[in-house]
Protein backbone atom coordinates (compact mmCIF):
# COMPACT_ATOMS: atom_id res chain seq x y z
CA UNK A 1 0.00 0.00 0.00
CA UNK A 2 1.17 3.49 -1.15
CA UNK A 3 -0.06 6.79 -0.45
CA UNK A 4 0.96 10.88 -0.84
CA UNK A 5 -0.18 13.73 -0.98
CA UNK A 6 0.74 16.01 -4.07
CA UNK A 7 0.88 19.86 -3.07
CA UNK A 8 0.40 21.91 -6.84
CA UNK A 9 2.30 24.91 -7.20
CA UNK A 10 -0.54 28.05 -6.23
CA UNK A 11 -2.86 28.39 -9.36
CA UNK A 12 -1.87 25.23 -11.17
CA UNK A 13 -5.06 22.81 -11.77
CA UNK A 14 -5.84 19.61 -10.58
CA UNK A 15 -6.89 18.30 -14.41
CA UNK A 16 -3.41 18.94 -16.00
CA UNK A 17 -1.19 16.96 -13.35
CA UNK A 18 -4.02 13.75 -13.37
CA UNK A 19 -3.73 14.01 -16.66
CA UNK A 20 0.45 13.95 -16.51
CA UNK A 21 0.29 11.47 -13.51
CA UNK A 22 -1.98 9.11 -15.63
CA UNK A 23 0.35 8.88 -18.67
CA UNK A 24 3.25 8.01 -16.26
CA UNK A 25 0.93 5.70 -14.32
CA UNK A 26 0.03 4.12 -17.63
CA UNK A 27 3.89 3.48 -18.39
CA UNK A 28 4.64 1.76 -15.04
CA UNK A 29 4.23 -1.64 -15.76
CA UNK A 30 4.10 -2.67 -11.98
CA UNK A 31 0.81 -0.16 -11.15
CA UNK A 32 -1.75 -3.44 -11.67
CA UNK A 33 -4.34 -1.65 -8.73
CA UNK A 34 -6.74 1.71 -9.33
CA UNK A 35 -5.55 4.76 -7.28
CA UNK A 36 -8.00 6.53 -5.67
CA UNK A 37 -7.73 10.36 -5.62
CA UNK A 38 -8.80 12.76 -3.54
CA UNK A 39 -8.66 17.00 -4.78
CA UNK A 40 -9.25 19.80 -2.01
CA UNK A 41 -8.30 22.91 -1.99
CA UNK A 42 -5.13 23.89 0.59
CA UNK A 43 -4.32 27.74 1.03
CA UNK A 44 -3.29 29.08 -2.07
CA UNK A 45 -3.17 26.04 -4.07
CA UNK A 46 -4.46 22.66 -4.62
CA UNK A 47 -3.84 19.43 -2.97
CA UNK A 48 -4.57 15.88 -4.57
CA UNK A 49 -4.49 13.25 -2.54
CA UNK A 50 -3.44 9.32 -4.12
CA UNK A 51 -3.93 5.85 -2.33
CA UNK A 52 -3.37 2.67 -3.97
CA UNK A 53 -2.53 -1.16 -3.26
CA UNK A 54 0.44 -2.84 -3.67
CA UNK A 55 2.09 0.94 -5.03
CA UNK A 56 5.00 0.99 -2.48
CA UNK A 57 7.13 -0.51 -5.20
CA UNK A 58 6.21 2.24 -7.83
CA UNK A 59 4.65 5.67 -6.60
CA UNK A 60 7.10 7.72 -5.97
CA UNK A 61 8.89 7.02 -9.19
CA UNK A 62 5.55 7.31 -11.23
CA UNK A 63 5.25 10.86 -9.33
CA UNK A 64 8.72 11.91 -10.07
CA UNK A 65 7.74 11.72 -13.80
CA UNK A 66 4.50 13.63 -12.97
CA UNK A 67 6.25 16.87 -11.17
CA UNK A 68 5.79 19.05 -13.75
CA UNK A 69 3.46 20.98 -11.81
CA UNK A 70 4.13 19.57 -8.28
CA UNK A 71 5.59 22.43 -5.70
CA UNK A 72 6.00 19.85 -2.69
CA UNK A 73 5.09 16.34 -2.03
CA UNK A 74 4.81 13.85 1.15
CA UNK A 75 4.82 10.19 0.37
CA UNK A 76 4.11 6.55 2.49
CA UNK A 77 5.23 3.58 1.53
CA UNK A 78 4.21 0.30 3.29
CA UNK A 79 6.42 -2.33 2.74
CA UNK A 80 4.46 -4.76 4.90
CA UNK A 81 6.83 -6.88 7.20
CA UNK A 82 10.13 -5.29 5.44
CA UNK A 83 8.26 -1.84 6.93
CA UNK A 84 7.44 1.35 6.18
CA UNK A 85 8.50 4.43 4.30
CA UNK A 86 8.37 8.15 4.91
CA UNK A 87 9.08 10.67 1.83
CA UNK A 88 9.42 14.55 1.80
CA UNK A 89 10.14 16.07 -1.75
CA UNK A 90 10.45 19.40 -2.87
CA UNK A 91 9.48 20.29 -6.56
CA UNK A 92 10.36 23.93 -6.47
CA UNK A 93 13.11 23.44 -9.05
CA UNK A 94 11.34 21.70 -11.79
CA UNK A 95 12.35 17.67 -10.76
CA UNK A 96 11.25 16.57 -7.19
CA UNK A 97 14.04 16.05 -4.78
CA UNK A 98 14.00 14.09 -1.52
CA UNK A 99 14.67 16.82 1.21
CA UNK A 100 13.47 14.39 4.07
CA UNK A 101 13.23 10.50 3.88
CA UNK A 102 12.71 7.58 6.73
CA UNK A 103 13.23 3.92 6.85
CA UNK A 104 11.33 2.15 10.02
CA UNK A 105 13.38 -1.09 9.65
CA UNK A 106 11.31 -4.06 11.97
CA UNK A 107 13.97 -4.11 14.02
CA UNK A 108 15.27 -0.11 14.05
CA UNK A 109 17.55 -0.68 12.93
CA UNK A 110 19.01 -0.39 9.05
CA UNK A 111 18.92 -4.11 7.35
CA UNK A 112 21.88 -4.59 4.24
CA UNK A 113 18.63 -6.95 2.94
CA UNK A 114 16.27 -4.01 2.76
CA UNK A 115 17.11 -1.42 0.07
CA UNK A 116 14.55 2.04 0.69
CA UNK A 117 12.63 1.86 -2.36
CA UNK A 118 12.90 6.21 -2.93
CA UNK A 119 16.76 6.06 -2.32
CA UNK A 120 17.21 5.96 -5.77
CA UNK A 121 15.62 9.22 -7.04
CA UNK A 122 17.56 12.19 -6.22
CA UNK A 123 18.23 13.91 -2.94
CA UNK A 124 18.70 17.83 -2.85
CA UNK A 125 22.14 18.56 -3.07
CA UNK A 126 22.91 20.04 -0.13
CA UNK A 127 21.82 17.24 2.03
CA UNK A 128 23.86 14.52 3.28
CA UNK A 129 22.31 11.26 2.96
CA UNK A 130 23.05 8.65 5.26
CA UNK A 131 25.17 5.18 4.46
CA UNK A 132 21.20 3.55 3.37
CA UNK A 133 20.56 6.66 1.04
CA UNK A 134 17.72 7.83 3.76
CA UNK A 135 18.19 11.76 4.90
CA UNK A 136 16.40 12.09 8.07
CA UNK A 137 19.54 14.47 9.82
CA UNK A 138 18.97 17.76 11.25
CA UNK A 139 19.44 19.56 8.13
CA UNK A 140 16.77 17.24 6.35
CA UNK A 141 14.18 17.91 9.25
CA UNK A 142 14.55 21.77 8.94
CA UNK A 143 14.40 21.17 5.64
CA UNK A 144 10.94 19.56 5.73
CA UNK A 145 9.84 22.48 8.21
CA UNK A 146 10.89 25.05 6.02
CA UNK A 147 8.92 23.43 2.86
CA UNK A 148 5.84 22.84 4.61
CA UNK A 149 6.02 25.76 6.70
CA UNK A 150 5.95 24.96 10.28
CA UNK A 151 7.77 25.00 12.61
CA UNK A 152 11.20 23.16 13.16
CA UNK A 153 9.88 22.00 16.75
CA UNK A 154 6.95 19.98 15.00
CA UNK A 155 9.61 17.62 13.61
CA UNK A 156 11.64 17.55 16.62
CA UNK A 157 8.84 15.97 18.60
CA UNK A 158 7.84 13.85 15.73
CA UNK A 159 11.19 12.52 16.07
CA UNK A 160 10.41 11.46 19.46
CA UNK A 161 6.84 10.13 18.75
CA UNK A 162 8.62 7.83 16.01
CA UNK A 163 10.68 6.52 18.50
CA UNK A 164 9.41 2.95 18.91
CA UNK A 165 7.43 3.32 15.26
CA UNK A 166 8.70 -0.29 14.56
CA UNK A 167 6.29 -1.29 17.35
CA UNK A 168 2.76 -0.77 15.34
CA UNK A 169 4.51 -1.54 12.27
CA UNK A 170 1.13 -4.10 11.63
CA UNK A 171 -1.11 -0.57 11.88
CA UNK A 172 -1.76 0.82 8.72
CA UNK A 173 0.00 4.44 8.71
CA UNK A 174 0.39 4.60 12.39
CA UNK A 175 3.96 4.57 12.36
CA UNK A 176 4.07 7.49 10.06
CA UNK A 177 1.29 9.15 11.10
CA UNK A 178 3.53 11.99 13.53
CA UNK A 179 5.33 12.89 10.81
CA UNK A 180 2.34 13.60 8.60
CA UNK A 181 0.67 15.71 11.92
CA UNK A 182 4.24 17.85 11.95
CA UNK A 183 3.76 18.80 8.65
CA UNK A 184 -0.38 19.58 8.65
CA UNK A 185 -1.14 16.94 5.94
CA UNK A 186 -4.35 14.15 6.35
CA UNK A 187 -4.13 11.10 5.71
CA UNK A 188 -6.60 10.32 3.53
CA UNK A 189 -8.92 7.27 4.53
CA UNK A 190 -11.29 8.31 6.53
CA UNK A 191 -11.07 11.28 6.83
CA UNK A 192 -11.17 12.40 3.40
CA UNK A 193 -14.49 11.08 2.80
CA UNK A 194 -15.30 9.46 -1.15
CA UNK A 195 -12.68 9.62 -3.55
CA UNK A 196 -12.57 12.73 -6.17
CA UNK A 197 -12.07 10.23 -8.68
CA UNK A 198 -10.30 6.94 -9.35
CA UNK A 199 -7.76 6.35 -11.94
CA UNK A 200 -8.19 3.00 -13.88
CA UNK A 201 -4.65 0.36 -13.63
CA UNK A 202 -1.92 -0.36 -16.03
CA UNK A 203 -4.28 -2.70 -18.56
């Protein structure tokens, strides 16, 4: 299970990235499940919502060729017993780069076996990533702060609620849930209510 939520740079609509995000989805031969979407309006600009099954392996690569119009983006990625995934990119510059990633390893601790799925697409340049390509320093936290504009205390306590996030690795999105709450983003079953729309599978 996969899911993100896709901030649109301020006066950028919600038809022309589906419409982007579908081609890509459409060229990913791995996205076999429909992704449900959800679009509400956030401040100044839009915010669409995606869920899907079995997209851990493939979202955030499929939304990396969708950024055309993406200003910010937070991503989960539940890797069932191998665990869980936390994403922060920042599209500002035209390509979405990861400013703030997590690994909850089942055992917290990093696993040679397990390879973060998002490690692979860029990190912003001036961020040091550590030895399993994750970025989750202080520079990548105040990072994330500074994107989503809050404030750099959020994270540090979300750092401490994360803790033991291995522990209720078998809850769907609890162990990511404080870092979505630090940066004011809702996750989006239930509270989202019906889908916007849902975008077919790879045929």
């Amino acid at each position: 299970m996969a899911y993100g939520a896709v901030d649109l740079r301020p006066g950028a609509p919600a038809d022309g990235f589906l419409a982007e995000f579908g081609r890509a989805l459409i060229a990913e031969p791995e996205a076999r499940d429909p992704v449900a979407v959800w679009v509400n309006t956030h401040g100044e600009r839009l915010r669409v919502t995606v869920s899907a099954n079995r997209a851990n392996t493939w979202l955030c690569p499929v939304l990396a060729r969708a950024s055309t119009v993406v200003d910010r983006a937070v991503v989960g990625l539940d890797h069932d017993e191998y665990g869980v995934e936390h994403v922060v990119f920042d599209g500002s510059g035209g390509i979405l780069v990861r400013v703030h990633h997590v690994y909850v390893y089942p055992h917290n601790e990093p696993d040679p076996e397990i390879v973060p799925t998002a490690a692979s697409l860029p990190g912003r340049a001036d961020l040091a990533a550590r030895p399993d390509g994750t970025l989750s320093g202080v520079d990548a936290l105040a990072a994330a702060a500074a994107l989503y504009d809050v404030g750099a205390e959020r994270m540090v306590q979300a750092v401490r609620s994360t803790a033991k996030a291995h522990e209720s690795l078998q809850i769907v999105f609890e162990p990511l849930a404080p870092w979505w709450e630090a940066l004011g983003v809702t996750y989006p079953v239930p509270a989202l209510g019906e889908p916007t729309t849902v975008l077919p599978p790879n045929p």
